[in-house]
C-alpha atoms as a PDB file:
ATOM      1  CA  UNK A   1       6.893  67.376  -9.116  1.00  0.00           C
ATOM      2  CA  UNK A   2       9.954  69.520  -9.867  1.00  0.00           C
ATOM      3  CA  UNK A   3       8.162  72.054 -11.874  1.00  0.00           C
ATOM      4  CA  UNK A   4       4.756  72.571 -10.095  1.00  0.00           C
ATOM      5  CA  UNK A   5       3.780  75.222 -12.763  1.00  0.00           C
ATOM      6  CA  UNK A   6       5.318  73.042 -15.881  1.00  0.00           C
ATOM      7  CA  UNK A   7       8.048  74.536 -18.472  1.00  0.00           C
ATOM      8  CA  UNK A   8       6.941  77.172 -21.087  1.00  0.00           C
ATOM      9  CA  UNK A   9       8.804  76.668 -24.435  1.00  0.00           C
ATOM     10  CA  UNK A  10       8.952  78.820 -26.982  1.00  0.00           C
ATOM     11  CA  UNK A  11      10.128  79.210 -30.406  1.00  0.00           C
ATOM     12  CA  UNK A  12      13.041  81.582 -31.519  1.00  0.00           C
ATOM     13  CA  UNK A  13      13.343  80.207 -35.014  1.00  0.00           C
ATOM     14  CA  UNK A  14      13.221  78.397 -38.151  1.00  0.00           C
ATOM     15  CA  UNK A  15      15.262  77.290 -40.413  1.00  0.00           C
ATOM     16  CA  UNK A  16      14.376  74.543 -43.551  1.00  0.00           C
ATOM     17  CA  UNK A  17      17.156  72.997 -45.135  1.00  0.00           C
ATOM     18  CA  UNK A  18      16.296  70.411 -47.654  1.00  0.00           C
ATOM     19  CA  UNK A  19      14.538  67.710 -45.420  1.00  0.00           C
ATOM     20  CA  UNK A  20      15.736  69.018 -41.977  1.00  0.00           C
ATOM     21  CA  UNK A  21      14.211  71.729 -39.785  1.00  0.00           C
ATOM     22  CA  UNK A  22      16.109  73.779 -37.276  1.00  0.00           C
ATOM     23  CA  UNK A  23      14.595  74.656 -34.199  1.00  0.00           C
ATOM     24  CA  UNK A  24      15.985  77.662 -31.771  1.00  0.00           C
ATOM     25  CA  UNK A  25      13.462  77.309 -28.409  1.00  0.00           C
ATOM     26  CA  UNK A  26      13.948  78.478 -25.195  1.00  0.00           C
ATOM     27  CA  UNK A  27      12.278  77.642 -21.785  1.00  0.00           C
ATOM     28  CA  UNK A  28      10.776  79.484 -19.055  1.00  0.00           C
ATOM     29  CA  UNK A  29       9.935  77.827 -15.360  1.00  0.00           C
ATOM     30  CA  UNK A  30      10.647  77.713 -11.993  1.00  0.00           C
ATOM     31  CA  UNK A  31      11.765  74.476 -10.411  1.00  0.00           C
ATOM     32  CA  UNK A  32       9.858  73.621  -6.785  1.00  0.00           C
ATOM     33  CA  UNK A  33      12.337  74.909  -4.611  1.00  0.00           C
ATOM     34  CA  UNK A  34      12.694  78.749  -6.550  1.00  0.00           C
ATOM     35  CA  UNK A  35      15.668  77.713  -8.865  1.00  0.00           C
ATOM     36  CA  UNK A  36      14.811  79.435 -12.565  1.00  0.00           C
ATOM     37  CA  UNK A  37      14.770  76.808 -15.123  1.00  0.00           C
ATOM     38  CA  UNK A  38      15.152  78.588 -18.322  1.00  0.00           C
ATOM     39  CA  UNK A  39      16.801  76.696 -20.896  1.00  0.00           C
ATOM     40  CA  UNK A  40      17.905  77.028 -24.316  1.00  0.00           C
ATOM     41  CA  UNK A  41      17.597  74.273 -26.814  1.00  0.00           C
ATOM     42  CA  UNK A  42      17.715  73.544 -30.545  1.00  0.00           C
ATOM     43  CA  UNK A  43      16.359  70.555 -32.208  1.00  0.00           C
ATOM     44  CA  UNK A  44      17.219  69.266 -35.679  1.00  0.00           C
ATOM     45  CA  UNK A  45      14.442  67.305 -37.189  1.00  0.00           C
ATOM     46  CA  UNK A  46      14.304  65.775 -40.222  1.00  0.00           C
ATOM     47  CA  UNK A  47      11.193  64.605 -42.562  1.00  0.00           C
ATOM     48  CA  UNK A  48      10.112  62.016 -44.967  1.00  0.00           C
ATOM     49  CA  UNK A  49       8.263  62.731 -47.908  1.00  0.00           C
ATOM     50  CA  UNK A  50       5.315  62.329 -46.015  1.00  0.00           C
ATOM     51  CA  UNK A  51       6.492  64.641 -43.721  1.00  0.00           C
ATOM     52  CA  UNK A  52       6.374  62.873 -40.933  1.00  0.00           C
ATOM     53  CA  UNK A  53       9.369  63.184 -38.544  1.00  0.00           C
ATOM     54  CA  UNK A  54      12.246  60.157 -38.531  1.00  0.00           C
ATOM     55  CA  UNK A  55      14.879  61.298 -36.979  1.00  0.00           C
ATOM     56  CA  UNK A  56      15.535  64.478 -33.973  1.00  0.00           C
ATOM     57  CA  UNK A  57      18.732  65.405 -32.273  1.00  0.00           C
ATOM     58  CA  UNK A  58      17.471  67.983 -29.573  1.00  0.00           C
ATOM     59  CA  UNK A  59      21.110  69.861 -27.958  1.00  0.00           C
ATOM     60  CA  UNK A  60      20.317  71.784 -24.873  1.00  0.00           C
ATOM     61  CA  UNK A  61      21.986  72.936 -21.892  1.00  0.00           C
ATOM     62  CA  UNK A  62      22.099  69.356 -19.906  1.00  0.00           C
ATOM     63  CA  UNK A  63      24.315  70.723 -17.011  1.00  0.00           C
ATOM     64  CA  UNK A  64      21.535  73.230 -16.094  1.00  0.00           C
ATOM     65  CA  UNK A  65      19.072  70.354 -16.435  1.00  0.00           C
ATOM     66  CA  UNK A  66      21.554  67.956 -13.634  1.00  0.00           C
ATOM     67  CA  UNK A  67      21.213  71.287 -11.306  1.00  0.00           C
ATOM     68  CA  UNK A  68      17.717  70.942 -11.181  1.00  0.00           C
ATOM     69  CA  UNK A  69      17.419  67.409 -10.694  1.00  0.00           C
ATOM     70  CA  UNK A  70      20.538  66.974  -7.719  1.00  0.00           C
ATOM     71  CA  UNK A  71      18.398  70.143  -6.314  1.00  0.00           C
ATOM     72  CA  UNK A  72      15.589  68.900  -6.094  1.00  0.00           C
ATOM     73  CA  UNK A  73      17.162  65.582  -4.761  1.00  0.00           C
ATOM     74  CA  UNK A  74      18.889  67.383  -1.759  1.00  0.00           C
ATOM     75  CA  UNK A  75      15.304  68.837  -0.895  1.00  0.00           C
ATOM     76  CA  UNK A  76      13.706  65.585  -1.244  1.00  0.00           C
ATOM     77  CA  UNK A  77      15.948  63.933   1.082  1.00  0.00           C
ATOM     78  CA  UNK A  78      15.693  66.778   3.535  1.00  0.00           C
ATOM     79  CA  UNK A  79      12.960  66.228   4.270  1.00  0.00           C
END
């Protein structure tokens, strides 16, 4: 398991625009091997008039996320 203790996410903000919501999160964690994990994301969703969600684009910062994982690789194969 990369994060032993999981990821905390939480929520910066809000925004509602017509049938889209804006989400500002951030991420807290500590990857097996002692590398901090804490991310920034935001995710646009957007509703139906059920409110149900159809559609998400979730931007984030993905070369922090490929540090973690070719980390964690390297001390995999170390061992």
């Amino acid at each position: 398991r990369v994060m032993p203790n999981g990821v905390q996410i939480h929520v910066n903000d809000v925004f509602i625009v017509g049938d889209w919501a804006i989400v500002e999160l951030h991420s807290l964690a500590h990857a097996k091997n002692g590398l901090r994990y804490n991310n920034e994301y935001a995710w646009f969703c957007r509703f139906d008039q059920n409110l149900k969600i159809v559609e998400v684009r979730a931007y984030l910062d993905s070369a922090l996320v490929q540090k973690v994982v070719d980390q964690h690789s390297a001390d995999f194969q170390d061992r």
